[in-house]
PDB file of N, CA and C in Angstrom:
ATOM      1  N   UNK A   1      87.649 -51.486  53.882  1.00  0.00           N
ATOM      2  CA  UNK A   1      87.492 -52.352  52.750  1.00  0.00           C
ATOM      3  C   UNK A   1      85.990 -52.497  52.466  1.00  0.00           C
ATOM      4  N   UNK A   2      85.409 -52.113  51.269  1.00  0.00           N
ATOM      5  CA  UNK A   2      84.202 -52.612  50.787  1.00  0.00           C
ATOM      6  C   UNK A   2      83.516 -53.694  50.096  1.00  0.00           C
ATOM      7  N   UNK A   3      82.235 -54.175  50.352  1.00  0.00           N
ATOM      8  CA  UNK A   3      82.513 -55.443  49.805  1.00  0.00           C
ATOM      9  C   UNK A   3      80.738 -55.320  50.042  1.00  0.00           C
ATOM     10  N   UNK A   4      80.733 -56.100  48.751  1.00  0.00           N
ATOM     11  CA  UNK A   4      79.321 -56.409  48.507  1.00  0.00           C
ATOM     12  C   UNK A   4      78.861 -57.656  48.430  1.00  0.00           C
ATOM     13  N   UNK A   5      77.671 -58.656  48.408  1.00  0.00           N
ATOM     14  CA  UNK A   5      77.289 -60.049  48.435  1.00  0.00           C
ATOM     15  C   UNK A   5      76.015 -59.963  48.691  1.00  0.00           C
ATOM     16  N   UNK A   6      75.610 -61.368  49.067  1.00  0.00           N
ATOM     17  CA  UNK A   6      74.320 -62.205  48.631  1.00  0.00           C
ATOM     18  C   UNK A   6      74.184 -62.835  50.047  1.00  0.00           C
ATOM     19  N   UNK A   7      73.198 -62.798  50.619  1.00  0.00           N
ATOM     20  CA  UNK A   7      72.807 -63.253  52.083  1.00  0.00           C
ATOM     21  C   UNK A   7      71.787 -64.084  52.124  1.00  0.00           C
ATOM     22  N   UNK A   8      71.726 -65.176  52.571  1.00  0.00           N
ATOM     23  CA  UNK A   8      70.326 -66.323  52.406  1.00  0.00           C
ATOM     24  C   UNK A   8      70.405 -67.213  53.380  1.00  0.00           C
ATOM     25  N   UNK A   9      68.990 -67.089  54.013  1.00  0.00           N
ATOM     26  CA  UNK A   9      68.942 -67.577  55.339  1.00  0.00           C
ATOM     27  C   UNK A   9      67.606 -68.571  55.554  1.00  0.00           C
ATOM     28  N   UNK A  10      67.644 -69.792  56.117  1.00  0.00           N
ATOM     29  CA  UNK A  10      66.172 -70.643  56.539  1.00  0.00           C
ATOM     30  C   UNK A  10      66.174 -70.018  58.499  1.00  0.00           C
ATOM     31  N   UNK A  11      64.896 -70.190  58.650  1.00  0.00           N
ATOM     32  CA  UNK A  11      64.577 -70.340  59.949  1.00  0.00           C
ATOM     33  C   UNK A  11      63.283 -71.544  59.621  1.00  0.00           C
ATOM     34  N   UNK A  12      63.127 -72.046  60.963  1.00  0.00           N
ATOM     35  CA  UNK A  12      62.419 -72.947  61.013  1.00  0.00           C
ATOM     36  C   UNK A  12      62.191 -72.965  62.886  1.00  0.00           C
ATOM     37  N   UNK A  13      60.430 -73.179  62.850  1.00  0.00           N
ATOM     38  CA  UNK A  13      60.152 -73.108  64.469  1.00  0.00           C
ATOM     39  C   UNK A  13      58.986 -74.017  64.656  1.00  0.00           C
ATOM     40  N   UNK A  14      59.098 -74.740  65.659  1.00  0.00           N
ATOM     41  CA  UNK A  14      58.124 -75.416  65.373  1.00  0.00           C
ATOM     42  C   UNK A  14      57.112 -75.603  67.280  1.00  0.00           C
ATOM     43  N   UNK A  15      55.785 -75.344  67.126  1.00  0.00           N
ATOM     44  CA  UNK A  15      55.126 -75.700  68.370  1.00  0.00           C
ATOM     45  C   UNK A  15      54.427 -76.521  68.842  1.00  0.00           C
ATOM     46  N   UNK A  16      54.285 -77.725  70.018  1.00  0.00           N
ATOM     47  CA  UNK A  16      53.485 -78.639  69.823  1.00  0.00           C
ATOM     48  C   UNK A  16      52.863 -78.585  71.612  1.00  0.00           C
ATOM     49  N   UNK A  17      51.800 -78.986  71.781  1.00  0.00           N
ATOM     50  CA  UNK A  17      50.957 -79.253  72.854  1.00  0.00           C
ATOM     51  C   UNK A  17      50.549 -80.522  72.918  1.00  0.00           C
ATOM     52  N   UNK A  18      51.278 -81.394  73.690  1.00  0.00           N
ATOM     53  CA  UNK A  18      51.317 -83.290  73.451  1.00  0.00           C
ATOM     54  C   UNK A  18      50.002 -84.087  74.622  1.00  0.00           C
ATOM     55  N   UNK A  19      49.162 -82.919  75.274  1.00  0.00           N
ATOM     56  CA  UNK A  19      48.331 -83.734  75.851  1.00  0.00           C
ATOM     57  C   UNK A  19      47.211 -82.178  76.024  1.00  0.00           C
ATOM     58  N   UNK A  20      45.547 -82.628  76.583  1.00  0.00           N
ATOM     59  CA  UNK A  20      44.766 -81.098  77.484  1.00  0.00           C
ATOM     60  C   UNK A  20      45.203 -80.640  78.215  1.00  0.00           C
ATOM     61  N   UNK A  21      44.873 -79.361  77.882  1.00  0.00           N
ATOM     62  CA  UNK A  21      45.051 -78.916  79.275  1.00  0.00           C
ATOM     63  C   UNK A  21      43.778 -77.702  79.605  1.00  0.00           C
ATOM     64  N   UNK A  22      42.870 -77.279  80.667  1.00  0.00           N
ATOM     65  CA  UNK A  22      42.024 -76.443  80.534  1.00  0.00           C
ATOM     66  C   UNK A  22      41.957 -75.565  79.674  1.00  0.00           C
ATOM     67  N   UNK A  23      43.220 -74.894  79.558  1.00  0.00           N
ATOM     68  CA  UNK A  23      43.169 -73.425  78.602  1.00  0.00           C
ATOM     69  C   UNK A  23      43.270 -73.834  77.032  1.00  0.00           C
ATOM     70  N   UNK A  24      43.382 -75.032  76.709  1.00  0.00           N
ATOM     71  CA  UNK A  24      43.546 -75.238  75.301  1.00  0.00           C
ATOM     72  C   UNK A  24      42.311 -76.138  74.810  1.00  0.00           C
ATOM     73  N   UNK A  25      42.588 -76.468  73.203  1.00  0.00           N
ATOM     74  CA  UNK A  25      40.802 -77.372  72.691  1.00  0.00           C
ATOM     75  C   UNK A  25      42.095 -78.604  72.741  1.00  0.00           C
ATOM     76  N   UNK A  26      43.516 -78.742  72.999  1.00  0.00           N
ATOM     77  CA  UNK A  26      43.717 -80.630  73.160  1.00  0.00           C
ATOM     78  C   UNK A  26      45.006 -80.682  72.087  1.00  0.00           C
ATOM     79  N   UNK A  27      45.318 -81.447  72.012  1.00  0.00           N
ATOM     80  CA  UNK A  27      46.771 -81.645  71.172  1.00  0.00           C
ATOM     81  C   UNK A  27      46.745 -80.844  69.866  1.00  0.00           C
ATOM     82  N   UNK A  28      47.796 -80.116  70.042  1.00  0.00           N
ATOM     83  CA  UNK A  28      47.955 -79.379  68.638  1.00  0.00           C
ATOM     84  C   UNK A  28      49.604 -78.974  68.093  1.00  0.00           C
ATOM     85  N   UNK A  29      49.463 -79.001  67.101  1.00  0.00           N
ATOM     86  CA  UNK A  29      50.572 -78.761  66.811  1.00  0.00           C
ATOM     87  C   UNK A  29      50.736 -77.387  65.848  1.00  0.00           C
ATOM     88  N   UNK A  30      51.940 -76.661  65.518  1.00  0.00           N
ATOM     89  CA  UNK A  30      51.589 -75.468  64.709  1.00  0.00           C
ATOM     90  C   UNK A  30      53.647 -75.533  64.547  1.00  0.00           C
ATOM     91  N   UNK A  31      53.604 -75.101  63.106  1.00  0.00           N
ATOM     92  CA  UNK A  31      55.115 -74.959  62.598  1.00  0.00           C
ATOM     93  C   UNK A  31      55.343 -73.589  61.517  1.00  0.00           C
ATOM     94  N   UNK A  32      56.515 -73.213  61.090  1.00  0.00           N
ATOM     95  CA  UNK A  32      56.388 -72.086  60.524  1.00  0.00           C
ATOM     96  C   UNK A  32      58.060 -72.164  60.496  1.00  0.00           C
ATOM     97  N   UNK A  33      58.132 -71.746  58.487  1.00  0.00           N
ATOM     98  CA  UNK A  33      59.303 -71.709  58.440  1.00  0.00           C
ATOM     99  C   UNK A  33      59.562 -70.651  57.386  1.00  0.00           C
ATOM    100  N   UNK A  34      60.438 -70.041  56.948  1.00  0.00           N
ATOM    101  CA  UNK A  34      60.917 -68.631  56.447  1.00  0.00           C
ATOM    102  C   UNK A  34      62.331 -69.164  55.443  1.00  0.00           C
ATOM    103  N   UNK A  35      62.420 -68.506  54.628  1.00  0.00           N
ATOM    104  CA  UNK A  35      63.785 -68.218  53.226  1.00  0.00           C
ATOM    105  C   UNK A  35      63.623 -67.112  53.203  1.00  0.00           C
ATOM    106  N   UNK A  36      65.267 -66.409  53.069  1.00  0.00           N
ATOM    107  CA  UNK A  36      65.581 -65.322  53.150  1.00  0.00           C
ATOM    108  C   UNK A  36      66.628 -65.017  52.254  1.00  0.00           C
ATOM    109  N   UNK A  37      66.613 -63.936  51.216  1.00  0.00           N
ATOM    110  CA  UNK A  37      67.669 -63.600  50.664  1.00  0.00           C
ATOM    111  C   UNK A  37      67.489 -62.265  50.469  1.00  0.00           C
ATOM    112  N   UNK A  38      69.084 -61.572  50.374  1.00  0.00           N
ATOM    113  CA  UNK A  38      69.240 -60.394  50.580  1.00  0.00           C
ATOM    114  C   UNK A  38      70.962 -59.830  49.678  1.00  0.00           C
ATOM    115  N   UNK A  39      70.144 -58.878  49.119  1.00  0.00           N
ATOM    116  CA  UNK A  39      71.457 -58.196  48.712  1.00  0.00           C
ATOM    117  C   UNK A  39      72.203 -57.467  49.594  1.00  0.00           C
ATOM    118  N   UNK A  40      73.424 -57.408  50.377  1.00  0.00           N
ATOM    119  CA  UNK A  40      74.553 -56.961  51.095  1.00  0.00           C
ATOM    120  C   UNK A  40      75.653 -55.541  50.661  1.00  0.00           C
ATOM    121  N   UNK A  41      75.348 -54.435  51.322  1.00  0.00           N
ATOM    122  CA  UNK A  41      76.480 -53.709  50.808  1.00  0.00           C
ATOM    123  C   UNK A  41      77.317 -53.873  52.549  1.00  0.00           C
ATOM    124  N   UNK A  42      78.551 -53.157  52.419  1.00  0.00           N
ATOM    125  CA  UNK A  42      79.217 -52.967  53.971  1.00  0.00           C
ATOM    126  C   UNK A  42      80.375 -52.669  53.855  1.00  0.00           C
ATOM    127  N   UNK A  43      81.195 -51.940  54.729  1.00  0.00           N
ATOM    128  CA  UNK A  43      82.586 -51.638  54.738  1.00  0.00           C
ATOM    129  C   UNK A  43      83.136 -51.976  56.337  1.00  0.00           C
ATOM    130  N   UNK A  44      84.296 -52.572  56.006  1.00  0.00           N
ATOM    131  CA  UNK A  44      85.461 -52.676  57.322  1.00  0.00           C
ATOM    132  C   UNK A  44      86.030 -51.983  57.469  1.00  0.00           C
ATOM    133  N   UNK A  45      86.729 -51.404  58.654  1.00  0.00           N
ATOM    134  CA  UNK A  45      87.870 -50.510  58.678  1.00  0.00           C
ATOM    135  C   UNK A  45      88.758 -51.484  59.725  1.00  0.00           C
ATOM    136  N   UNK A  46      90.031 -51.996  59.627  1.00  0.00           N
ATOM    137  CA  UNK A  46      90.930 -52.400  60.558  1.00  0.00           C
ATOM    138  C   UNK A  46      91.609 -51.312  61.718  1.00  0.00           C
ATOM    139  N   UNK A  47      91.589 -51.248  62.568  1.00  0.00           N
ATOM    140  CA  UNK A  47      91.922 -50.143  63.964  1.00  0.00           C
ATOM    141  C   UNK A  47      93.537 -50.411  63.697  1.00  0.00           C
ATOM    142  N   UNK A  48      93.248 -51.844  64.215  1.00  0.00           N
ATOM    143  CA  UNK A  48      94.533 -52.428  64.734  1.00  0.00           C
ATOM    144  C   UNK A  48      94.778 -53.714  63.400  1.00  0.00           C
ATOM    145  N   UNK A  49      95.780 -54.201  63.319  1.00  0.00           N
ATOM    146  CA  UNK A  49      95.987 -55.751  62.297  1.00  0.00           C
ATOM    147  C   UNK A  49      95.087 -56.530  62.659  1.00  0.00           C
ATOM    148  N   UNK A  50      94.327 -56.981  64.049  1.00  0.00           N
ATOM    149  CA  UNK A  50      93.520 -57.447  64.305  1.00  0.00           C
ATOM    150  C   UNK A  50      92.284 -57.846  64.536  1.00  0.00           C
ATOM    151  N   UNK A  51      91.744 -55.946  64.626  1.00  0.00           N
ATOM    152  CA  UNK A  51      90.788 -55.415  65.208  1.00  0.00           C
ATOM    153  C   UNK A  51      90.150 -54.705  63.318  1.00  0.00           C
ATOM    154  N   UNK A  52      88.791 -54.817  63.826  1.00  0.00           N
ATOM    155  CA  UNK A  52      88.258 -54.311  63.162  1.00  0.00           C
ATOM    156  C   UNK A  52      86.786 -53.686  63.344  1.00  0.00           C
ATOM    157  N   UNK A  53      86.134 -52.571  62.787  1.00  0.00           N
ATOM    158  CA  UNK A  53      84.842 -51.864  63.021  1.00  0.00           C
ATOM    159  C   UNK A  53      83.939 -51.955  61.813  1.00  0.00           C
ATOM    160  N   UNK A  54      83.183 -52.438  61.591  1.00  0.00           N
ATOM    161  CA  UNK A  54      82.136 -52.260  60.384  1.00  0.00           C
ATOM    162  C   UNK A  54      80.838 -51.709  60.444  1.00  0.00           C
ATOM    163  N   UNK A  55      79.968 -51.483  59.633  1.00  0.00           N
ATOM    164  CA  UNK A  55      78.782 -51.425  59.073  1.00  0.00           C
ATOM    165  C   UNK A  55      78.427 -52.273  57.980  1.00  0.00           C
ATOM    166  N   UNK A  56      77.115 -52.604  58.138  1.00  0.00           N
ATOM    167  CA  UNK A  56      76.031 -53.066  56.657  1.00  0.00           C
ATOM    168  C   UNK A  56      75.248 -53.310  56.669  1.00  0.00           C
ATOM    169  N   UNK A  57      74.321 -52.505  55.345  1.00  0.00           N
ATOM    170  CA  UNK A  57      72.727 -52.929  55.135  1.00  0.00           C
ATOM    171  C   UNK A  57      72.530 -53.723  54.115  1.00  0.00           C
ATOM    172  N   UNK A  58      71.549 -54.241  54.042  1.00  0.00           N
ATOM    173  CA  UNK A  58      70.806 -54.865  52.733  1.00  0.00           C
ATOM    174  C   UNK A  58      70.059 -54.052  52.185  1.00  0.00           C
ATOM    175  N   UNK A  59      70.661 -53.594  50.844  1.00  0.00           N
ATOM    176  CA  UNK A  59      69.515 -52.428  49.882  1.00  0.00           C
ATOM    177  C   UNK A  59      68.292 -53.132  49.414  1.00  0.00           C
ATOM    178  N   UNK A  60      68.022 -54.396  49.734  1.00  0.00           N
ATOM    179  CA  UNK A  60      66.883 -55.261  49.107  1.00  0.00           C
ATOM    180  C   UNK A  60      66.595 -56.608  49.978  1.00  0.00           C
ATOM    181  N   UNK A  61      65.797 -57.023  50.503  1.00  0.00           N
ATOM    182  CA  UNK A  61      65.374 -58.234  50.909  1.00  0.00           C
ATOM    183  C   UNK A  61      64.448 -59.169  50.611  1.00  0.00           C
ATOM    184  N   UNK A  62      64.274 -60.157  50.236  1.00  0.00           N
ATOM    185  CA  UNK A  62      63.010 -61.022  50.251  1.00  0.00           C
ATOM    186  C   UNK A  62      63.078 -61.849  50.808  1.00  0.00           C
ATOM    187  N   UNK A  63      61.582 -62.004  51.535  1.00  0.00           N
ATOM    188  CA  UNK A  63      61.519 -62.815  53.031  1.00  0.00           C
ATOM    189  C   UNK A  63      59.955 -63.899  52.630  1.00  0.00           C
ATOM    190  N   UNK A  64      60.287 -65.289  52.649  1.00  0.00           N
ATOM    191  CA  UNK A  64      58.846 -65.729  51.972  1.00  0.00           C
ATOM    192  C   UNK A  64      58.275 -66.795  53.078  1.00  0.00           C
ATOM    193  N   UNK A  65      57.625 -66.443  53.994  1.00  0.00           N
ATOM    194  CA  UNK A  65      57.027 -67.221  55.543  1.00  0.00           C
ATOM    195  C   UNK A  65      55.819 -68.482  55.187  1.00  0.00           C
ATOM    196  N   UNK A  66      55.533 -69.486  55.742  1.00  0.00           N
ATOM    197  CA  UNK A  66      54.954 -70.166  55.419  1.00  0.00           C
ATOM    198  C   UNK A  66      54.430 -70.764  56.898  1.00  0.00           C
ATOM    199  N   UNK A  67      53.195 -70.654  57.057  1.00  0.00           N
ATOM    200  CA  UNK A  67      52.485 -71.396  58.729  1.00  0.00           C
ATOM    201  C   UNK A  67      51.589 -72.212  58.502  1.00  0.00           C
ATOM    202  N   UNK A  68      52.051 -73.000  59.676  1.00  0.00           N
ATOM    203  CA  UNK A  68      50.340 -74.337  59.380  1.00  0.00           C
ATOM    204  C   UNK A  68      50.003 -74.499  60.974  1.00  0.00           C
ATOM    205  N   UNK A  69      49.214 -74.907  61.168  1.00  0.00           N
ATOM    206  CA  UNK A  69      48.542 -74.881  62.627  1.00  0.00           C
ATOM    207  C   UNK A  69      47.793 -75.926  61.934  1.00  0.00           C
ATOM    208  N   UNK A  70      47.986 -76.675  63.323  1.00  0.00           N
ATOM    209  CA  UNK A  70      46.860 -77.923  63.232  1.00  0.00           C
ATOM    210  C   UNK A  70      46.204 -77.654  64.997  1.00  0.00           C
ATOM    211  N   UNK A  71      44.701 -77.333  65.180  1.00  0.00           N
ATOM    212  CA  UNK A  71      44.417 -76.751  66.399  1.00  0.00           C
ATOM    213  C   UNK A  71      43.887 -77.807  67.361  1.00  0.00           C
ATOM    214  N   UNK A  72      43.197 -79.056  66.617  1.00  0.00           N
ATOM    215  CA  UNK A  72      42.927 -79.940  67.441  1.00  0.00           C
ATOM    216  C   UNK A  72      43.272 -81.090  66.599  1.00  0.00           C
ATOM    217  N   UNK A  73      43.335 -82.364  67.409  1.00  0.00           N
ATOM    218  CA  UNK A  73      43.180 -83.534  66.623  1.00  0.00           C
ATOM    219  C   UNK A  73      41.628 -83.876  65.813  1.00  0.00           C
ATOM    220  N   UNK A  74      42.008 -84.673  64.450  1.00  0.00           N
ATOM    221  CA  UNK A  74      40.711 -84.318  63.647  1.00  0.00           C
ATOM    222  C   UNK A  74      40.404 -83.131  62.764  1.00  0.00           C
ATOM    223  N   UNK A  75      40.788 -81.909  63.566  1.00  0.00           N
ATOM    224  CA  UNK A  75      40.173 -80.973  62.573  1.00  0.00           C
ATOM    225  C   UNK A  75      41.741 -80.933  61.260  1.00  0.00           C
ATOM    226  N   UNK A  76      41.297 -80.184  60.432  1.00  0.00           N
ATOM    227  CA  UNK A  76      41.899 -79.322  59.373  1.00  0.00           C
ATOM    228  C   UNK A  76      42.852 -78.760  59.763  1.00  0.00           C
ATOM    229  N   UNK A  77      44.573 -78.633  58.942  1.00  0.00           N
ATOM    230  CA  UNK A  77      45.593 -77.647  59.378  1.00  0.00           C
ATOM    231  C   UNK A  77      44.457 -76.194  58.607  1.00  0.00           C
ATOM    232  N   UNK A  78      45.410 -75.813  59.618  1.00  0.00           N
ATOM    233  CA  UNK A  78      45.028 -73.695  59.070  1.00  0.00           C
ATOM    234  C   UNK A  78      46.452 -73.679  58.397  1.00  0.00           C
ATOM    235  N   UNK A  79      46.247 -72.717  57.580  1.00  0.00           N
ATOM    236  CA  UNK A  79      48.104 -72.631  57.057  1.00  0.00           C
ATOM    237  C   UNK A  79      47.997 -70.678  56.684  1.00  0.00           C
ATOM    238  N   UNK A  80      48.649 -70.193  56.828  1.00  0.00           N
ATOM    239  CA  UNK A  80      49.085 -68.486  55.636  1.00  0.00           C
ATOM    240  C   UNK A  80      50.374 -68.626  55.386  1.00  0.00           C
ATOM    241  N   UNK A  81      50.759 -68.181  53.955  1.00  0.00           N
ATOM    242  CA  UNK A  81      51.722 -67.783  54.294  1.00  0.00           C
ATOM    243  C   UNK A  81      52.134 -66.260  53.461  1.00  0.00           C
ATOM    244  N   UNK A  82      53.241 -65.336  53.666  1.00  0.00           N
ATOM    245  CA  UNK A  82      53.520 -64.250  53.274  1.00  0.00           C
ATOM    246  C   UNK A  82      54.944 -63.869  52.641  1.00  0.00           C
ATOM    247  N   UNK A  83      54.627 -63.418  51.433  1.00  0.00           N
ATOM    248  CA  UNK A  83      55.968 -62.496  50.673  1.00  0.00           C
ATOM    249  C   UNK A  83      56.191 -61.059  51.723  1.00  0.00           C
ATOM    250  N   UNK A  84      57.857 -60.890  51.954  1.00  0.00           N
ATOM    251  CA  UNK A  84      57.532 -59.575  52.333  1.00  0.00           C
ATOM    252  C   UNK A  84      59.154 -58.874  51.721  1.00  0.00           C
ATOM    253  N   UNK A  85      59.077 -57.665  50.940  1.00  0.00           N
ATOM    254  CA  UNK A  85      59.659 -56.925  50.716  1.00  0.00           C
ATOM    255  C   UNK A  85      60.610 -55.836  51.716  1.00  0.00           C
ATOM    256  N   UNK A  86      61.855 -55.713  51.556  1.00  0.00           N
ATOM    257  CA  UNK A  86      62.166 -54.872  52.360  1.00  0.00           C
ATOM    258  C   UNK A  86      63.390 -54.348  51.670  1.00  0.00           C
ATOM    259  N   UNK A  87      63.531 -52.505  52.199  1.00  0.00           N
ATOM    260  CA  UNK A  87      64.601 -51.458  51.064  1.00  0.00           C
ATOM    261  C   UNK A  87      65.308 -51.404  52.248  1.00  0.00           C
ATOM    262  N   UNK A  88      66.790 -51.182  52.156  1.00  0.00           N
ATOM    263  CA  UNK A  88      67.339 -51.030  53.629  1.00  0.00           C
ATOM    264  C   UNK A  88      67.288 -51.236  54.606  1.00  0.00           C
ATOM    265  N   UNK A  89      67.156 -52.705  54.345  1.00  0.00           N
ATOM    266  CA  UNK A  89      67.104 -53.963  56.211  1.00  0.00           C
ATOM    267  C   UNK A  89      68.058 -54.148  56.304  1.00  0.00           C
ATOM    268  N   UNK A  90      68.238 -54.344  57.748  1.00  0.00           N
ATOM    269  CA  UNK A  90      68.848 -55.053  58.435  1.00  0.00           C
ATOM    270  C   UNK A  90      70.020 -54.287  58.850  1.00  0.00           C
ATOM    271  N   UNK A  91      70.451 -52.945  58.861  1.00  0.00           N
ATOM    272  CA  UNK A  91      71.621 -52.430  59.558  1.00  0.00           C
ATOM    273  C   UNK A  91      72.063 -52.949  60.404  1.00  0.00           C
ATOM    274  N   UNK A  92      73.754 -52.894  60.335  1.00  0.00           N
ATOM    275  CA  UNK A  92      74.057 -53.641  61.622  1.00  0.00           C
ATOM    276  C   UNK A  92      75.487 -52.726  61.775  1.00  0.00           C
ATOM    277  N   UNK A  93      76.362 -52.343  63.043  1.00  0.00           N
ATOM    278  CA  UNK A  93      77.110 -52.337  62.796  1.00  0.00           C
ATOM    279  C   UNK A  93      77.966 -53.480  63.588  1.00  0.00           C
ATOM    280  N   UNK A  94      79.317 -53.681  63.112  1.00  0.00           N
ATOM    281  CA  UNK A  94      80.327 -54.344  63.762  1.00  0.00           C
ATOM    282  C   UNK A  94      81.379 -53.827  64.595  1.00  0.00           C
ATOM    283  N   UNK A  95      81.965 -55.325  65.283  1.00  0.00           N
ATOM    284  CA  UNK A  95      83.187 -55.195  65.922  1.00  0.00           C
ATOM    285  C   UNK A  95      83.807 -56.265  65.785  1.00  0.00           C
ATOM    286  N   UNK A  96      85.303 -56.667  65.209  1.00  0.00           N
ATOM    287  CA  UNK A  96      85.299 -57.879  65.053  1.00  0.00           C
ATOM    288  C   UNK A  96      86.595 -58.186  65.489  1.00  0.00           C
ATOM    289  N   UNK A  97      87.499 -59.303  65.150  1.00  0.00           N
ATOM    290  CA  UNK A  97      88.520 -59.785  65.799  1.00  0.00           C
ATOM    291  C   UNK A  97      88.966 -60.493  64.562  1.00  0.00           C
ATOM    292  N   UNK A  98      90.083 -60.449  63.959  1.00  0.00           N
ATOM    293  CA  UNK A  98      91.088 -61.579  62.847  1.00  0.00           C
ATOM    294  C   UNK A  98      91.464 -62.733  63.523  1.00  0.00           C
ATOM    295  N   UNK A  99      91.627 -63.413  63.402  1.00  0.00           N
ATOM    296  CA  UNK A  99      92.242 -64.616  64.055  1.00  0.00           C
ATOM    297  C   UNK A  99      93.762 -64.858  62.713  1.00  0.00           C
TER     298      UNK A  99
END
């Protein structure tokens, strides 16, 4: 069975350092979060009524990242963030189960 769709995804991560320590300049914090959408092609094949085997890529992706770092207390966040394009991400294949 073939089947096409629309894929859209958040991640979100976040890092913090809550006291000194030698190797660092002292409390900092740093976060970074991502939106994702993607066009979907893929096909199933059923084995069994239950069972099933797939594949699918995304013929198109856009991925838009956003970071901030704050390195010490007092100073200035740092921030980048990045668009990134992608033609045929994300292959995957499957194995799946019907319930």
């Amino acid at each position: 069975m073939w089947y096409t769709g629309i894929r859209v995804g958040f991640a979100y991560g976040e890092n913090e350092m809550k006291y000194d320590e030698e190797t660092s300049m002292g409390k900092s914090i740093a976060e970074s979060w991502n939106l994702r959408g993607a066009l979907t092609i893929g096909v199933d094949y059923f084995v069994l009524p239950a069972l099933y085997i797939g594949a699918q890529i995304d013929p198109f992706a856009y991925t838009y990242n956003k970071t901030t770092y704050n390195p010490q207390a007092g100073l200035g966040d740092l921030s980048a963030d990045s668009h990134n394009y992608s033609v045929l991400a994300a292959p995957t294949f499957k194995i799946g189960f019907k319930f």
